[in-house]
Protein backbone atom coordinates (compact mmCIF):
# COMPACT_ATOMS: atom_id res chain seq x y z
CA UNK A 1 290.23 31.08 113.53
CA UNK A 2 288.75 34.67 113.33
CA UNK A 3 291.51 37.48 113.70
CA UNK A 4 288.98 38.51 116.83
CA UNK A 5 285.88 37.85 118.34
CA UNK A 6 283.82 39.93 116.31
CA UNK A 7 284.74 42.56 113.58
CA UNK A 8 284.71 45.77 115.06
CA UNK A 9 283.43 48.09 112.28
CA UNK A 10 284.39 51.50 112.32
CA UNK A 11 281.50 53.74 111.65
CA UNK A 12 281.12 57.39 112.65
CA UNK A 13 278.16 56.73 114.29
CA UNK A 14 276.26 59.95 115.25
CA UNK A 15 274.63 60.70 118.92
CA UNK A 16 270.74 59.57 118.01
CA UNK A 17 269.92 62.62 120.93
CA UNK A 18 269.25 65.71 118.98
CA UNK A 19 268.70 68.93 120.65
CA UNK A 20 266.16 68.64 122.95
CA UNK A 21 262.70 70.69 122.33
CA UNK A 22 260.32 71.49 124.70
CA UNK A 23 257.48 69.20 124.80
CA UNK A 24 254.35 70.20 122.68
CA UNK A 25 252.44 68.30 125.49
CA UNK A 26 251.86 68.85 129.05
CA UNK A 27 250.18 65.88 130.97
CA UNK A 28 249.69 67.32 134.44
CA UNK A 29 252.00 64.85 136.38
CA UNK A 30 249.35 62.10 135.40
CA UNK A 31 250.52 58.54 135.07
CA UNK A 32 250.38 57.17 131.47
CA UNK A 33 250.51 53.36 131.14
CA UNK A 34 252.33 51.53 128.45
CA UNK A 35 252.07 47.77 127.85
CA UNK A 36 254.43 45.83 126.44
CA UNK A 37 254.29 41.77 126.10
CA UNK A 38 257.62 41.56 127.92
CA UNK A 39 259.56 43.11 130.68
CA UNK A 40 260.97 46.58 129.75
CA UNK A 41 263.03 47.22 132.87
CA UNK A 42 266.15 45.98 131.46
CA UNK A 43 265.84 48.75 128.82
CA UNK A 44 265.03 51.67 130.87
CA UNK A 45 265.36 50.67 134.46
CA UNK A 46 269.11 52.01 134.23
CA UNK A 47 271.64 53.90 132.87
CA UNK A 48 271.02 55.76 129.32
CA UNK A 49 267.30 54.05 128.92
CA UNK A 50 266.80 55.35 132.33
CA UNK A 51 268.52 58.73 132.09
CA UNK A 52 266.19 59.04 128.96
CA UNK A 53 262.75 58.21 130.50
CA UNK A 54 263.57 61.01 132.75
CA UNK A 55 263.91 63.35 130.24
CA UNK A 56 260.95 62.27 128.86
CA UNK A 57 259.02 62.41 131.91
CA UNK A 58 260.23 65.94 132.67
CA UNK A 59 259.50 67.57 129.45
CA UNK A 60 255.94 66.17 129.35
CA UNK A 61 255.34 66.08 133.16
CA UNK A 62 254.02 62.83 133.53
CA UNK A 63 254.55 59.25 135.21
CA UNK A 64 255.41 56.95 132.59
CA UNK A 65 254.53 53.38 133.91
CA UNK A 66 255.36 49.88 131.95
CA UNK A 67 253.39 46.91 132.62
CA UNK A 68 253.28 43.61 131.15
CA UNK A 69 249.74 42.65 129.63
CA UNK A 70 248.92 38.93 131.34
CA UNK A 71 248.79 35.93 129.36
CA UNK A 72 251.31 37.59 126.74
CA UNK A 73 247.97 38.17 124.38
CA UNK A 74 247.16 42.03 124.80
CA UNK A 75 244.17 41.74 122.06
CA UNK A 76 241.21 40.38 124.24
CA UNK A 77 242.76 43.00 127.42
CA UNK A 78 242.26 45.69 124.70
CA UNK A 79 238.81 44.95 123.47
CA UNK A 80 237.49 44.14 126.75
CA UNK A 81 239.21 47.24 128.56
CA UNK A 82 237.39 49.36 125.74
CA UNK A 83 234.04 47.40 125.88
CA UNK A 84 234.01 48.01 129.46
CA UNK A 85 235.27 51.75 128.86
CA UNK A 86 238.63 51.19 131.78
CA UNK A 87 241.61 50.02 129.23
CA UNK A 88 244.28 48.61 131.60
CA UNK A 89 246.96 50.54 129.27
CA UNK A 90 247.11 54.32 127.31
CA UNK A 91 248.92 52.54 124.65
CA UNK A 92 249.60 48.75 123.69
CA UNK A 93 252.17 47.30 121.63
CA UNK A 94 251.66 44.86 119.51
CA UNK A 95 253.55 41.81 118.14
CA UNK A 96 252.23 42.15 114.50
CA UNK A 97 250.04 44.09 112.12
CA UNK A 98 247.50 40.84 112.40
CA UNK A 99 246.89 41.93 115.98
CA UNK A 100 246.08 45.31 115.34
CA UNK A 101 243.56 44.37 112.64
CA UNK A 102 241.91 41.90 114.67
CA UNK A 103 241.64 44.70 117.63
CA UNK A 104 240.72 47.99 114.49
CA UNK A 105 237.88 45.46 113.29
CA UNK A 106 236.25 45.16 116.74
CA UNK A 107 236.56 49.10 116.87
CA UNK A 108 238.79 49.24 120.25
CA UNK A 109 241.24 51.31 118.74
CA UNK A 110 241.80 54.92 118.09
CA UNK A 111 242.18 55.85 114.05
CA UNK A 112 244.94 58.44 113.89
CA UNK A 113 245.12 59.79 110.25
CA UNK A 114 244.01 62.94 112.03
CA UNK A 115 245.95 62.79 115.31
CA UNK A 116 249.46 62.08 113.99
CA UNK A 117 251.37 65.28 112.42
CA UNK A 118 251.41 65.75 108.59
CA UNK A 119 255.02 64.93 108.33
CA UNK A 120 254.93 61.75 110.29
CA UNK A 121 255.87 59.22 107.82
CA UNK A 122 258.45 61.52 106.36
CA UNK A 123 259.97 62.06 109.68
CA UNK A 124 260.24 58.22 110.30
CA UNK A 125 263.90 56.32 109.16
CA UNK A 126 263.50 56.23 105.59
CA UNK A 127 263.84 52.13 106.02
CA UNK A 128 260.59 52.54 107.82
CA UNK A 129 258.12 55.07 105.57
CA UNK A 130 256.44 52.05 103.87
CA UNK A 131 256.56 49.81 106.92
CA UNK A 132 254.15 52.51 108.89
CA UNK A 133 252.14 53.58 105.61
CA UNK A 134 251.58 50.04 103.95
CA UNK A 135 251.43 48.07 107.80
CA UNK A 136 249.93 50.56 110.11
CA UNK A 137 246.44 50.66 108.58
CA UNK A 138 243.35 48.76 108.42
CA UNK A 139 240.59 49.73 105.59
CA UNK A 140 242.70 52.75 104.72
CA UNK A 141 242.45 53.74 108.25
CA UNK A 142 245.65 54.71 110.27
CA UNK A 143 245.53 52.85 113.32
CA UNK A 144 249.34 51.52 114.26
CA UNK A 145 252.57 53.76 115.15
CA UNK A 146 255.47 52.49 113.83
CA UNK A 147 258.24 50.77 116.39
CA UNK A 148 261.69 50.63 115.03
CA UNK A 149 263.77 48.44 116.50
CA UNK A 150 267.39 47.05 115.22
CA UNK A 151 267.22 44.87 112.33
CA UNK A 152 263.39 43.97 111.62
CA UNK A 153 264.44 39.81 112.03
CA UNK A 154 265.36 40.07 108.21
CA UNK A 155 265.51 36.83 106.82
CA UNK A 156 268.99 35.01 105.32
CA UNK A 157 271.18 32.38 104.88
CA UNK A 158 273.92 32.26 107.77
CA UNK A 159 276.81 30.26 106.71
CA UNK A 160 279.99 28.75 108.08
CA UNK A 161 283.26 30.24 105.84
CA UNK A 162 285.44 28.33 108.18
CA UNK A 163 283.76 25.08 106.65
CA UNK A 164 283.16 25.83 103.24
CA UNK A 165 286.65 26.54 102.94
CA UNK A 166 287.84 23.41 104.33
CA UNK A 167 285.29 21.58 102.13
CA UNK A 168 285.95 23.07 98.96
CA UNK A 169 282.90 24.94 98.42
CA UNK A 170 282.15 28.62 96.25
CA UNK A 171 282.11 31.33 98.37
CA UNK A 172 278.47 32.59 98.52
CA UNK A 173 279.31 36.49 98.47
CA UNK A 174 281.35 36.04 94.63
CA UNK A 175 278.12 33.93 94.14
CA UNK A 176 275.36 36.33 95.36
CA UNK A 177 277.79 39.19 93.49
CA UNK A 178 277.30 37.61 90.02
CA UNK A 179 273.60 36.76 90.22
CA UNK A 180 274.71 32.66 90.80
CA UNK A 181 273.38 32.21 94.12
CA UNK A 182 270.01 29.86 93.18
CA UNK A 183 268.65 27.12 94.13
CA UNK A 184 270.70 24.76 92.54
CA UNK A 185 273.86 25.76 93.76
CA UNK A 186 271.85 25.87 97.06
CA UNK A 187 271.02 22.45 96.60
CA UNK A 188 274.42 21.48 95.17
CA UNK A 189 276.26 23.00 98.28
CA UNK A 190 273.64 21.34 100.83
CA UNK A 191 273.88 17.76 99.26
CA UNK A 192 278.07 18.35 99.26
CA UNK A 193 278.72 19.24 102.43
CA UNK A 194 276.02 16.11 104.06
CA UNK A 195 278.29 13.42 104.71
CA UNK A 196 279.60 11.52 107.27
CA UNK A 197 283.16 12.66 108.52
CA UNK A 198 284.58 9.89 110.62
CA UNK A 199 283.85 6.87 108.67
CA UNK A 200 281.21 5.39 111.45
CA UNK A 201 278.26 5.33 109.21
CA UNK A 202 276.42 8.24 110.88
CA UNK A 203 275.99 11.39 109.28
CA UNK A 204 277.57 14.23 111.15
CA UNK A 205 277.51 17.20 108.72
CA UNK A 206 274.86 18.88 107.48
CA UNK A 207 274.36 21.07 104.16
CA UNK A 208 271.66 22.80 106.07
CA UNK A 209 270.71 23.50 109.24
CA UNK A 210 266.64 25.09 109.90
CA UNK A 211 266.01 27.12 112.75
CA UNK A 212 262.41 27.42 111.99
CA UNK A 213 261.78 24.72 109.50
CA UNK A 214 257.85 26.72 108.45
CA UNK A 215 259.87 30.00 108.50
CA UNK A 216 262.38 28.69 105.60
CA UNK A 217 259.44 27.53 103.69
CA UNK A 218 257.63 31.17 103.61
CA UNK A 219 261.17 32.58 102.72
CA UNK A 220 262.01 30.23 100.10
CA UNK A 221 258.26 31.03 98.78
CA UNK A 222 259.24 34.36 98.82
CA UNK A 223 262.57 33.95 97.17
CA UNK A 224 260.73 32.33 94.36
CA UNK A 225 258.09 34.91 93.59
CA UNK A 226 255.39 33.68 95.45
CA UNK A 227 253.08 35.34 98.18
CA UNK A 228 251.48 33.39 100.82
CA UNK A 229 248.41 36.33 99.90
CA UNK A 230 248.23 39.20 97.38
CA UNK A 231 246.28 41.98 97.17
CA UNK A 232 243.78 41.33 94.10
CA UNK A 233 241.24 44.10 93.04
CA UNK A 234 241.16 45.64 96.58
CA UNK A 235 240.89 41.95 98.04
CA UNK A 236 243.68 40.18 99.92
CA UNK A 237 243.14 36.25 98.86
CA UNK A 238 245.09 33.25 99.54
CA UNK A 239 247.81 32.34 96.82
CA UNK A 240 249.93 29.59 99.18
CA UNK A 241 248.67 27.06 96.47
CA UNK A 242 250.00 29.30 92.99
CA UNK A 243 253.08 27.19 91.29
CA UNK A 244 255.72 29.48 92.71
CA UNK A 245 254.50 28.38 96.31
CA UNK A 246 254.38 24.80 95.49
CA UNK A 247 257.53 24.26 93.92
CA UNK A 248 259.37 26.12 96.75
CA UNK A 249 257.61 23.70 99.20
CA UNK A 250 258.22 20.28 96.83
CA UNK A 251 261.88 21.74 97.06
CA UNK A 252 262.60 21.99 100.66
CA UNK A 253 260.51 18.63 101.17
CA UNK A 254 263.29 17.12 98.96
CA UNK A 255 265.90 18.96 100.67
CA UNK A 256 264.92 17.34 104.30
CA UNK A 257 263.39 13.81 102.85
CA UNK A 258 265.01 12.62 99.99
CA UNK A 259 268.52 14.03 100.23
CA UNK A 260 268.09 14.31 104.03
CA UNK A 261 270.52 17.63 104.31
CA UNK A 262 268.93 19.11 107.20
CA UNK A 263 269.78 18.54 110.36
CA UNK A 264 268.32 15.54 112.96
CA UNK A 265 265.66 17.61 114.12
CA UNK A 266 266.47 16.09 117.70
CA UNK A 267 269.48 18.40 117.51
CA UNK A 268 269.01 21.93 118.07
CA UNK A 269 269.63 23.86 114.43
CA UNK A 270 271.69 26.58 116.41
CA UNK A 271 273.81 24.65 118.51
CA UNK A 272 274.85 22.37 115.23
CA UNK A 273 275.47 25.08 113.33
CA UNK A 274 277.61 26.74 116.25
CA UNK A 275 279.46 23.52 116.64
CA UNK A 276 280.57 23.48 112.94
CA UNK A 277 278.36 20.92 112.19
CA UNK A 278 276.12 22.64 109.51
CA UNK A 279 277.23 24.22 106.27
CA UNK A 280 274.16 26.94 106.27
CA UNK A 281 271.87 28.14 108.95
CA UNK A 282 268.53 29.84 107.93
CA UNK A 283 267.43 32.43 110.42
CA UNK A 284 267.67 35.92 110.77
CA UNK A 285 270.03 38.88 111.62
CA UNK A 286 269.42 38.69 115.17
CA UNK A 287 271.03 35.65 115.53
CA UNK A 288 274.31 36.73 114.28
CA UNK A 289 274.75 38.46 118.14
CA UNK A 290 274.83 34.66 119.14
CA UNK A 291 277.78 33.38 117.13
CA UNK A 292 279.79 36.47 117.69
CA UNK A 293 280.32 34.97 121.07
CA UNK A 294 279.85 31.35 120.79
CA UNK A 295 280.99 30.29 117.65
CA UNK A 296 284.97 29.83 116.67
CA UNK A 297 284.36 29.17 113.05
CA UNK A 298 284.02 33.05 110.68
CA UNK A 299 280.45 32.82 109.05
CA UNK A 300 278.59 35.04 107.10
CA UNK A 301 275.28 36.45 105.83
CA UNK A 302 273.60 36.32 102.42
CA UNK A 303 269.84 36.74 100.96
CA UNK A 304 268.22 33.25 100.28
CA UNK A 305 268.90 32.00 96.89
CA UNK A 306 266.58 32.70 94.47
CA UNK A 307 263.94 30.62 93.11
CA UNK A 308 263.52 29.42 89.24
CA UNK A 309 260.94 31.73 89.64
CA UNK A 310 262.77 34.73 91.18
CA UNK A 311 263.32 37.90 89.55
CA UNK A 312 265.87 39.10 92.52
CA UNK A 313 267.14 38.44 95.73
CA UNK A 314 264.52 38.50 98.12
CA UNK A 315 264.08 39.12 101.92
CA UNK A 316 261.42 38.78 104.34
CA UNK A 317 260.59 39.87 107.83
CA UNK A 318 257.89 37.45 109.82
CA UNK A 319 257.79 40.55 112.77
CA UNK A 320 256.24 44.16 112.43
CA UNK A 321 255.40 45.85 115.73
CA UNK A 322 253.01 48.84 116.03
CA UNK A 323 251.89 50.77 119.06
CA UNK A 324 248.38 51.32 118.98
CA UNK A 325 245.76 53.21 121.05
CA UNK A 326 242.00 52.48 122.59
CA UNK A 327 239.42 53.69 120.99
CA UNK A 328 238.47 55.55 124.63
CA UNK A 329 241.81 57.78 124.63
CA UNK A 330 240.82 61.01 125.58
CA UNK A 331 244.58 62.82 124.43
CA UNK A 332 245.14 60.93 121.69
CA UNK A 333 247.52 63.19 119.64
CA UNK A 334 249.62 63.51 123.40
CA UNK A 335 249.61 60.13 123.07
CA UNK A 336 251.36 59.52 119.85
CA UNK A 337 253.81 62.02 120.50
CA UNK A 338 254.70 60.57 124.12
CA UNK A 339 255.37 57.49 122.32
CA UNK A 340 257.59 58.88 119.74
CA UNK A 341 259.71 60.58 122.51
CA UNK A 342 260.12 57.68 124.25
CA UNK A 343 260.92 55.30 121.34
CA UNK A 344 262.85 58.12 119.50
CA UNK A 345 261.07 56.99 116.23
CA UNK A 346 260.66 60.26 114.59
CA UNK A 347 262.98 63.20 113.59
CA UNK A 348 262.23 65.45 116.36
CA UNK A 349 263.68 63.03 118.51
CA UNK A 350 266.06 61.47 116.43
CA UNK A 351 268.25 62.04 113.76
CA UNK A 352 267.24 60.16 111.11
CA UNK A 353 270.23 60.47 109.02
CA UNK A 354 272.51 58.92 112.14
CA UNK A 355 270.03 56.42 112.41
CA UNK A 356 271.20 53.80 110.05
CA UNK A 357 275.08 54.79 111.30
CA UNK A 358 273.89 53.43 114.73
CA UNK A 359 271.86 50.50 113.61
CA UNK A 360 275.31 49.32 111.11
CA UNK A 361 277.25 49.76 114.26
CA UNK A 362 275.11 47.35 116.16
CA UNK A 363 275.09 45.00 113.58
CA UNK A 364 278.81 45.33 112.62
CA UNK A 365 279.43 43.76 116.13
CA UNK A 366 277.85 40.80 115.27
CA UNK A 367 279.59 40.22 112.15
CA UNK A 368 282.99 38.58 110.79
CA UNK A 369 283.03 40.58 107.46
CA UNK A 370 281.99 43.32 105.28
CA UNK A 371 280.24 41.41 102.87
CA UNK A 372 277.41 40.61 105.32
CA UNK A 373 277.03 44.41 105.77
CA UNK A 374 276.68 45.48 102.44
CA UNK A 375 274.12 42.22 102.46
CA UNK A 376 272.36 44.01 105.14
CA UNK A 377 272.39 47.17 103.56
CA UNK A 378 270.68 45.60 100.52
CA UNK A 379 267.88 43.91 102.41
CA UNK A 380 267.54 46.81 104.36
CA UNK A 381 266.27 48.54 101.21
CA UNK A 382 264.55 45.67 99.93
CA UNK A 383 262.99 44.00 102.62
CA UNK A 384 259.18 42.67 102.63
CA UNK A 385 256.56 41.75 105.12
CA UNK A 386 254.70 38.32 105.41
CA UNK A 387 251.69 38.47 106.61
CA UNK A 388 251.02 35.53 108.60
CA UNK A 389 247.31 36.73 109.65
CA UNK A 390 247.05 35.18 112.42
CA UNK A 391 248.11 31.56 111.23
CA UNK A 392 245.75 31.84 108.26
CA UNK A 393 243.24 29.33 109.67
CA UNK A 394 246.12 26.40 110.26
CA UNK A 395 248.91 27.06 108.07
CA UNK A 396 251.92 26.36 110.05
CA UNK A 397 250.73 22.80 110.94
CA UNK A 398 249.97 22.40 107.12
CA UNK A 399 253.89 23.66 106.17
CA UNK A 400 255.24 21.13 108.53
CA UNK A 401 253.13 18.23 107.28
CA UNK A 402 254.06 19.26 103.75
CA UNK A 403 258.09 19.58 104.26
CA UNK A 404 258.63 17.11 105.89
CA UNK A 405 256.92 14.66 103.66
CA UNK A 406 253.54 14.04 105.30
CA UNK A 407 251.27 15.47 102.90
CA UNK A 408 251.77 16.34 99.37
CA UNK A 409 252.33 20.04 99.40
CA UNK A 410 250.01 20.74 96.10
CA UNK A 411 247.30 18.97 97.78
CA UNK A 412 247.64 19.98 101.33
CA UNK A 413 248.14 23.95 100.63
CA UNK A 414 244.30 23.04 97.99
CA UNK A 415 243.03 21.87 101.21
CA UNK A 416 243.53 24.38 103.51
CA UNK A 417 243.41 27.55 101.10
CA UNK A 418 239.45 27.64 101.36
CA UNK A 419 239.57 27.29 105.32
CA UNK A 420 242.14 29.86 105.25
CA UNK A 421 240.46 32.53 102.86
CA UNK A 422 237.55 32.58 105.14
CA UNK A 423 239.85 33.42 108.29
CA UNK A 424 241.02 35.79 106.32
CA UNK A 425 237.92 37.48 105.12
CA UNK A 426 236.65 37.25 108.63
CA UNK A 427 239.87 38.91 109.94
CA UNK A 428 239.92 41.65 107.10
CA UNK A 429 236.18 42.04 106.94
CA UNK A 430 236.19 41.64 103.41
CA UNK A 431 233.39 40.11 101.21
């Protein structure tokens, strides 16, 4: 049993307040309208988030207002509020970079190479300078404000010390350590620990348990140098269907088919793997906040193994939010820096260098060790984005098929890559 509930980590974690400047901006009491695609009142209806919108609010002199976009799809609200020159919002966030491009291609947003300071990506978290540069454009075209928010969903293997112990199994941080974490050990550790306990003829431990079966196929894709699209020649085309793809694909469909380590899908992936039921979880650092709690067993956090094909440990993010602006915004630059005040996303109202202090605090309550934090330190620094574009013209229903047997993944990824690279040039406007 863990010594506690969680491992407190001691971290001298810096106030993220920073001297406060007088705002740059004065909005004349107006009301300025933010939409988010969930309720934000639990954030800043009380206490510090409160105390801080106030602040906000004062130095500025306006009427911040949050609203929730209907329909949890802000893209058609935003080209149709432009179109019809009345956006319902002065600045929209948005779930992913896909949105945003979908939204810059129609022209209903505001391009702010010119409107953001020059020192704007240098005054972001350094974890973030690349997300905003490389993520916030569309055709070269500045368009998204970066949101930083705890842990970016990175992408990892959670798994269950408590049983690997019991069963005999390597410990995955010596593993990961010496460059041995692959996906034969993977494999080798799954296939071990599947087996049925009791003696009743039902399995009742699992190597592997998937939260998001389609999200473990992108990251093992990843983790075995593939790229669901790269950028060729100034073109972003489909490469789903290139041999690193497939074999990651053929992999986990003999994973959940053939050596049937995953989980019985009718049982939730979390709640097995909380139960002690599952060897490995895959999933992201977010949902280490859930075991803290609810789990007895100690458990830890590791990159995905890598690939035949893998050069290093990889980890991927499926979420990047942006805050972006219609194309009708007549303060603009007051705009972007009402949003930084509020979100404290740049060095005027943050200090950056306390930043990552705070965010290893957070995430050192959710933890049983230090191993996963040095883990999270290391994907912090190499994390990378998947671009999902907007489902790429059916691909999650084509993953599924493909892992779990269906469809043969060579020829069901052929199939869909042409319907997909025309979604894609469609979305990207690209020839």
């Amino acid at each position: 049993m863990k010594a506690s509930t969680v491992l407190l980590i001691s971290l001298m974690v810096l106030s993220l307040g920073i001297a406060a400047q007088a705002a740059e901006y004065d909005f004349g009491g107006e009301t300025v309208t933010f939409s988010f695609m969930w309720d934000l009142t639990p954030q800043f209806g009380e206490g510090e988030g409160k105390a801080h919108i106030d602040w906000v609010e004062e130095q500025f002199n306006v009427d911040i207002e949050f609203i929730v976009t209907p329909g949890y799809d802000p893209i058609e609200a935003i080209i149709s509020g432009v179109m019809a020159g009345d956006p319902k919002a002065d600045v929209y966030f948005l779930q992913d970079p896909p949105m945003m491009k979908r939204v810059a291609r129609e022209g209903a947003l505001y391009p702010l190479d010119d409107v953001v300071s020059d020192d704007y990506f240098s005054s972001l978290p350094s974890m973030f300078e690349d997300y905003a540069e490389n993520y916030g454009t569309y055709k070269g075209t500045l368009y998204g404000l970066c949101y930083v928010d705890d842990g970016l969903l990175l992408e990892g293997i959670i798994w269950n010390k408590t049983l690997f112990e019991r069963e005999g199994l390597p410990n995955l941080y010596e593993l990961q350590e010496n460059d041995e974490w692959t996906w034969d050990v993977f494999e080798e550790i799954a296939v071990s620990a599947t087996r049925d306990t009791d003696a009743d003829g039902t399995i009742d431990q699992y190597g592997l348990a998937d939260y998001i079966p389609v999200y473990t196929a992108i990251s093992l894709i990843y983790s075995n140098g593939g790229r669901l699209s790269r950028n060729i020649n100034g073109k972003e085309v489909i490469t789903f269907d290139e041999p690193q793809a497939i074999e990651a694909l053929q992999f986990l469909q003999k994973l959940r088919t053939v050596e049937n380590t995953a989980t019985d899908p009718f049982l939730p992936a979390l709640e097995q793997f909380e139960r002690g039921n599952a060897a490995m979880l895959t999933g992201d650092c977010v949902l280490l906040s859930r075991f803290a709690t609810s789990m007895e067993d100690d458990y830890g956090f590791v990159f995905y193994p890598k690939g035949p094909n893998g050069t290093e440990y990889q980890s991927t993010t499926k979420r990047l939010h942006v805050f972006v602006i219609p194309a009708t915004a007549e303060n603009p630059g007051a705009l972007v820096e009402l949003t930084n005040a509020i979100w404290r996303t740049t060095s005027t109202y943050t200090d950056v260098d306390a930043f990552m202090d705070d965010r290893l605090g957070s995430f050192g309550q959710s933890v049983c060790d230090y191993e996963s934090i040095d883990t999270f330190l290391a994907m912090l620094e190499t994390w990378t984005a998947v671009h999902y574009w907007e489902n790429m013209g059916g691909l999650w229903g084509t993953l599924d098929q493909a892992i779990n047997g269906h469809a043969s993944p060579a020829s069901a990824m052929a199939e869909l890559k042409p319907v997909a690279q025309t979604a894609l040039d469609e979305l990207l406007q690209q020839e």
